[in-house]
C-alpha atoms as a PDB file:
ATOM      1  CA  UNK A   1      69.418  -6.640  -7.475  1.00  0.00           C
ATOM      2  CA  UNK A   2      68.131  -3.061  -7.953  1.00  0.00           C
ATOM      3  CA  UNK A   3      64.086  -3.005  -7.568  1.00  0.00           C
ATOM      4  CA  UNK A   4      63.395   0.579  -8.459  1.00  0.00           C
ATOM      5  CA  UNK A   5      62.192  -0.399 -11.808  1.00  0.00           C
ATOM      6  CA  UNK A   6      60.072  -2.631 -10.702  1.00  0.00           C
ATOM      7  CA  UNK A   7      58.656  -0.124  -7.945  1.00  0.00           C
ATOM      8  CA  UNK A   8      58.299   2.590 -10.749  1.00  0.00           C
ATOM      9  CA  UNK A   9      56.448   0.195 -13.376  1.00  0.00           C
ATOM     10  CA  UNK A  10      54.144  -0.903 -10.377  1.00  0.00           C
ATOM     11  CA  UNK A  11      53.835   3.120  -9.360  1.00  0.00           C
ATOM     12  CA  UNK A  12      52.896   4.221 -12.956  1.00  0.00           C
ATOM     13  CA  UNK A  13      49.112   5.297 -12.979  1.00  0.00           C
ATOM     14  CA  UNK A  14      48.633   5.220  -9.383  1.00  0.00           C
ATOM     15  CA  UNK A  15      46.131   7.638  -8.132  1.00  0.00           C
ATOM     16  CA  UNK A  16      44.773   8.815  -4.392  1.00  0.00           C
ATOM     17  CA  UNK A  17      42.005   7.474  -2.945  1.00  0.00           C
ATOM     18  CA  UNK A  18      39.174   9.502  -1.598  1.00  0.00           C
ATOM     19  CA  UNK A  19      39.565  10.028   2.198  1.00  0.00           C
ATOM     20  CA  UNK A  20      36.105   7.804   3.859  1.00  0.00           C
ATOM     21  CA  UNK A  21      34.622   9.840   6.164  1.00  0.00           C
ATOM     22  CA  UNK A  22      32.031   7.519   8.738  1.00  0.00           C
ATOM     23  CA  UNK A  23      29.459   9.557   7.834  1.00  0.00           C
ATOM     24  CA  UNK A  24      29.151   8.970   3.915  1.00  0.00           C
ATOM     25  CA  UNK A  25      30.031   4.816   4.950  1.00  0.00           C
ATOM     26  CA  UNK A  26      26.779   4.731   7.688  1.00  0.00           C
ATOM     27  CA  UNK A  27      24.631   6.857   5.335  1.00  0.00           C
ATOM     28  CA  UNK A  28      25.934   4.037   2.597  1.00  0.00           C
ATOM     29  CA  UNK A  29      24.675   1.141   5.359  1.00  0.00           C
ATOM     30  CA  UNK A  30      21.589   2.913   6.257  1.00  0.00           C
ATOM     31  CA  UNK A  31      20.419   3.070   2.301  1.00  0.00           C
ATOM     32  CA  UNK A  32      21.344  -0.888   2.213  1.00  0.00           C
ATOM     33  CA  UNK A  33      19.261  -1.179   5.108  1.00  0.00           C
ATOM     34  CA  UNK A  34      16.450   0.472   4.153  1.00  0.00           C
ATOM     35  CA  UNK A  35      16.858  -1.237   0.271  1.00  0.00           C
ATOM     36  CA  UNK A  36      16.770  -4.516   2.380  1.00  0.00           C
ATOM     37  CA  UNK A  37      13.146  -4.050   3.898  1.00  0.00           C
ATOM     38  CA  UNK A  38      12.213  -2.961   0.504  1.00  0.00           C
ATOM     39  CA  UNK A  39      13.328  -6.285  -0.956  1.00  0.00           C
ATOM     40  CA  UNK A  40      11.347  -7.926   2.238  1.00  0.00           C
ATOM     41  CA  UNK A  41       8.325  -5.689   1.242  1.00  0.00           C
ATOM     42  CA  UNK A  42       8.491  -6.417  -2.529  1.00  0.00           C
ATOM     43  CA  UNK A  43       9.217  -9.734  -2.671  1.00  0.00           C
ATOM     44  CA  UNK A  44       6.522 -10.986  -0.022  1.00  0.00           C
ATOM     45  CA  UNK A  45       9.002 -12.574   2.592  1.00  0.00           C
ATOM     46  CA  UNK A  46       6.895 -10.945   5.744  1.00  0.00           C
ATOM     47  CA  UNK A  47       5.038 -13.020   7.481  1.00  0.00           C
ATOM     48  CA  UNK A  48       1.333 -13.020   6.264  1.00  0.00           C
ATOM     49  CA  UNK A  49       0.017 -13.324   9.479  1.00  0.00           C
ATOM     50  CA  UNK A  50       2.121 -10.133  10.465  1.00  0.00           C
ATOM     51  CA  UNK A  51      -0.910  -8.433  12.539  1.00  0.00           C
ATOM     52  CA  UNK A  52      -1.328 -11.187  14.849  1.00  0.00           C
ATOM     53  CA  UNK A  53       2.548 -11.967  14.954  1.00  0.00           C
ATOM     54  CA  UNK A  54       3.026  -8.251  16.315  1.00  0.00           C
ATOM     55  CA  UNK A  55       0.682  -9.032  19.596  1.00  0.00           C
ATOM     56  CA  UNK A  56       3.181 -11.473  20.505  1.00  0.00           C
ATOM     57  CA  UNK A  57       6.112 -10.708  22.756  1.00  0.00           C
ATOM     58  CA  UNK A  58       8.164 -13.121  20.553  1.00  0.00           C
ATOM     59  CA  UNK A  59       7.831 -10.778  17.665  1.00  0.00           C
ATOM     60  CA  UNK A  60       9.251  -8.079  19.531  1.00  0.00           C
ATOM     61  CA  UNK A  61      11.796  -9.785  21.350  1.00  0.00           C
ATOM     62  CA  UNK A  62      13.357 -11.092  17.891  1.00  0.00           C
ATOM     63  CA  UNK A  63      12.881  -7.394  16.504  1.00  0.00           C
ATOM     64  CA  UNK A  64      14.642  -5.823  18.932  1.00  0.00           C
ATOM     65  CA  UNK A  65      17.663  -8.193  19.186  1.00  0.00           C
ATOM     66  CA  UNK A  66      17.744  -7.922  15.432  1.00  0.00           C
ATOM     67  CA  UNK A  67      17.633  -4.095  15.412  1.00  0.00           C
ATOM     68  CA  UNK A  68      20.659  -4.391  18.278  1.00  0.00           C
ATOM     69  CA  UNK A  69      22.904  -6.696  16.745  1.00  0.00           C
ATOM     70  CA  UNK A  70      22.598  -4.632  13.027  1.00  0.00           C
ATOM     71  CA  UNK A  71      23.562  -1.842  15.402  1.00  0.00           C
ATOM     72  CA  UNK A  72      26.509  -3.283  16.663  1.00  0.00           C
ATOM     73  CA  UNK A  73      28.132  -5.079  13.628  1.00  0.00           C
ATOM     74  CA  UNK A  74      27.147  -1.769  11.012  1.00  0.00           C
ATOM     75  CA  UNK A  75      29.452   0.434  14.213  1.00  0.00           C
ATOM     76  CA  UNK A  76      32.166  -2.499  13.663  1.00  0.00           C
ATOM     77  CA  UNK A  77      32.069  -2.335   9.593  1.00  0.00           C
ATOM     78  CA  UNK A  78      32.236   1.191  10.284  1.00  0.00           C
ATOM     79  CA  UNK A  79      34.904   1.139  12.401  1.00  0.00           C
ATOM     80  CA  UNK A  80      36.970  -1.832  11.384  1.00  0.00           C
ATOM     81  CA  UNK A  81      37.541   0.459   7.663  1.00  0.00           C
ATOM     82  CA  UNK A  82      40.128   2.150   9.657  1.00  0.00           C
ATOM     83  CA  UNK A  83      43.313   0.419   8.710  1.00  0.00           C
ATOM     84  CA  UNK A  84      44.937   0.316  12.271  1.00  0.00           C
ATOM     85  CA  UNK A  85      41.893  -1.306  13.896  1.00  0.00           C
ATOM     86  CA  UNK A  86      40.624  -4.587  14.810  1.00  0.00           C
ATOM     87  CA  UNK A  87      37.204  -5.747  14.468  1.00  0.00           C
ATOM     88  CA  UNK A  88      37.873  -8.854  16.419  1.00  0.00           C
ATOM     89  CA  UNK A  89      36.472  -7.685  19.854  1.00  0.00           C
ATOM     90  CA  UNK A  90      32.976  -6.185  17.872  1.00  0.00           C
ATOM     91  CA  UNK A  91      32.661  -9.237  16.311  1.00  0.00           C
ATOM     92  CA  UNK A  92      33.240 -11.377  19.182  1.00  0.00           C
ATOM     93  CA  UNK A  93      30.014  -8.474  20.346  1.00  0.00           C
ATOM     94  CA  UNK A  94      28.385  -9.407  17.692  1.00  0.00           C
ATOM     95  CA  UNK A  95      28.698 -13.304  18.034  1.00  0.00           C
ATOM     96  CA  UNK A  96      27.679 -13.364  21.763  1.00  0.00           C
ATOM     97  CA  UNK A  97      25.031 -10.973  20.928  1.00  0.00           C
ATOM     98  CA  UNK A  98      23.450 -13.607  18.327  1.00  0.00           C
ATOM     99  CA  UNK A  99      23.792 -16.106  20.949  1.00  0.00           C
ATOM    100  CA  UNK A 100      22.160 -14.701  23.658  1.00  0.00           C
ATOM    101  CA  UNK A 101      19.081 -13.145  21.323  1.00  0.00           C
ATOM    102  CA  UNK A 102      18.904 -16.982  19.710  1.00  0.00           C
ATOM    103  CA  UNK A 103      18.658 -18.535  23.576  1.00  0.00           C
ATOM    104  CA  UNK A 104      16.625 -15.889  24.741  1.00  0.00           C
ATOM    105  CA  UNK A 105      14.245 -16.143  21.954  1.00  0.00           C
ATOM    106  CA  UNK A 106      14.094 -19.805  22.083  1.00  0.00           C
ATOM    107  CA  UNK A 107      12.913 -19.483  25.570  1.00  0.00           C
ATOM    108  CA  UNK A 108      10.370 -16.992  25.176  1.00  0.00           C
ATOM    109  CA  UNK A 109       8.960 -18.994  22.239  1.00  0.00           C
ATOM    110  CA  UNK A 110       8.760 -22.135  24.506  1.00  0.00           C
ATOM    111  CA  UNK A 111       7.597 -19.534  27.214  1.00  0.00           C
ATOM    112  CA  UNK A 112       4.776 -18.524  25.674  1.00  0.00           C
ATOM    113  CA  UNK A 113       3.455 -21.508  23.576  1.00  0.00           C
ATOM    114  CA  UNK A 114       5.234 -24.482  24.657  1.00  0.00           C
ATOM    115  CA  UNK A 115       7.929 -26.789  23.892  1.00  0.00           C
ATOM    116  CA  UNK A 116       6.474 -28.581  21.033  1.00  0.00           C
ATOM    117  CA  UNK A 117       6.148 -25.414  18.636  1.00  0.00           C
ATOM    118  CA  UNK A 118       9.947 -25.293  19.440  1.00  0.00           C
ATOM    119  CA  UNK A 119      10.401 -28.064  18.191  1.00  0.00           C
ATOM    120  CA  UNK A 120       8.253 -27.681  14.762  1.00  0.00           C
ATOM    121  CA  UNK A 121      10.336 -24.622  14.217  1.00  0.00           C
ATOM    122  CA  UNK A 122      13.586 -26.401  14.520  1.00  0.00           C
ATOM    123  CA  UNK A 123      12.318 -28.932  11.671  1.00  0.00           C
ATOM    124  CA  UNK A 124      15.123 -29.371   9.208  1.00  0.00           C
ATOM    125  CA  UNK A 125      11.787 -28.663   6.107  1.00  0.00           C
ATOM    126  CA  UNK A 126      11.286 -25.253   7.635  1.00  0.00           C
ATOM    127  CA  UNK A 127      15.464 -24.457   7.523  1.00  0.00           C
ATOM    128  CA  UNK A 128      15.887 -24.977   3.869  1.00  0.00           C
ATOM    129  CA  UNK A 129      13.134 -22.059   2.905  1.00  0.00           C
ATOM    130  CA  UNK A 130      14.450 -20.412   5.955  1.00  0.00           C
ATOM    131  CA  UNK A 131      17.990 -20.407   4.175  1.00  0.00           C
ATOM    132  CA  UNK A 132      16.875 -19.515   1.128  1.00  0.00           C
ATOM    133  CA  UNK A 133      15.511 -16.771   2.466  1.00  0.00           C
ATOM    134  CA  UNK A 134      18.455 -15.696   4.096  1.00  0.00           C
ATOM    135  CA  UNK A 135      20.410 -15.918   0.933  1.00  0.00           C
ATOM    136  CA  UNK A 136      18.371 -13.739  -0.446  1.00  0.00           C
ATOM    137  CA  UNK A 137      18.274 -11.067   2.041  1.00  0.00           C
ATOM    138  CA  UNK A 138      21.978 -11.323   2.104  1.00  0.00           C
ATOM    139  CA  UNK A 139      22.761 -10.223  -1.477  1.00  0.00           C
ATOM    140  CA  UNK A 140      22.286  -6.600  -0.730  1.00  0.00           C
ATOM    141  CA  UNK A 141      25.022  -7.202   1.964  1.00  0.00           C
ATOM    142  CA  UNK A 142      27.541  -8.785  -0.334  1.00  0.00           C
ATOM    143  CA  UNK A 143      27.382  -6.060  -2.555  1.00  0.00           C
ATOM    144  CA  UNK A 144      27.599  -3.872   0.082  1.00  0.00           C
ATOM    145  CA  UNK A 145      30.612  -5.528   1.072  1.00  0.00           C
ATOM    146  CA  UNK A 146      32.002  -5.680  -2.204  1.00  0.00           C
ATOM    147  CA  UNK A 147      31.426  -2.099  -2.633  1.00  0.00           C
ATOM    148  CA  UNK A 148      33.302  -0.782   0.448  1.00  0.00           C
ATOM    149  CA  UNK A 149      36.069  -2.983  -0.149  1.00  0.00           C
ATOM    150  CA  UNK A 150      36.134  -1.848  -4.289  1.00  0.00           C
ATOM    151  CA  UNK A 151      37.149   1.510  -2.774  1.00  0.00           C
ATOM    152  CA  UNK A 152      40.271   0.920  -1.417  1.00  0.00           C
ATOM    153  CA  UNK A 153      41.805   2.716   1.914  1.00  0.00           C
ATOM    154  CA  UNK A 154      42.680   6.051   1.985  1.00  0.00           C
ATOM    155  CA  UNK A 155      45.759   8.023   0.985  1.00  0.00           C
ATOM    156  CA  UNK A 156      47.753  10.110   3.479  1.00  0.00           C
END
């Protein structure tokens, strides 16, 4: 069985793909980034008690680890667009990373006011608006997502 005219009627209308360059992909993540703390902005998710919450060493714990982790899993979506590499070991990064930041900041939170507003945070109440919120801070993301994979790898 000859598949040539298959191959051909599957060929027809192909065109290249733009070559990616990492710089036009991170400037791409940067804008989501920055579109993402305007949705936080706009949309009144920060904290209203955000002058006091920035005295505490919580605050900046969290906002570091958070600034970290975006920096390591935006290098591995960078990187893993490269068709002969594996993001497995960044994201395995990535996942420790989250770990560590979520065990560490549990135990400066219990550090600096005690166990029992540990406990009030872990409330299962408090996680559904958290995950709301989280869904909603996501959708840039996803169409992020959906954008870089829309375009395809490139064309030798």
């Amino acid at each position: 069985m000859s598949t040539d005219p298959l191959i051909d009627r599957l060929a027809t209308g192909l065109r290249p793909v733009r070559r990616r360059t990492p710089w036009r992909d991170a400037t791409i993540l940067l804008a989501l980034g920055v579109i993402e703390i305007v949705f936080v902005l706009k949309l009144g998710l920060m904290r209203p008690d955000m002058p006091h919450a920035m005295g505490m060493p919580s605050f900046w714990w969290k906002a570091a680890s958070l600034a970290v982790i975006a920096a390591v899993g935006g290098t591995t979506a960078l990187l893993s667009l490269d068709p002969t590499r594996s993001p497995r070991r960044g994201l395995r990064i990535v996942g420790m990373l989250a770990l560590a930041a979520l065990a560490f900041g549990w135990l400066v939170d219990v550090l600096q006011a005690g166990p029992a507003v540990l406990w009030q945070r872990l409330d299962p109440a408090h996680g559904i608006v958290c995950a709301r919120k989280i869904v909603e801070l996501s959708l840039p993301a996803v169409l992020a997502l959906g954008l870089f994979a829309r375009r395809g790898a490139p064309v030798d």
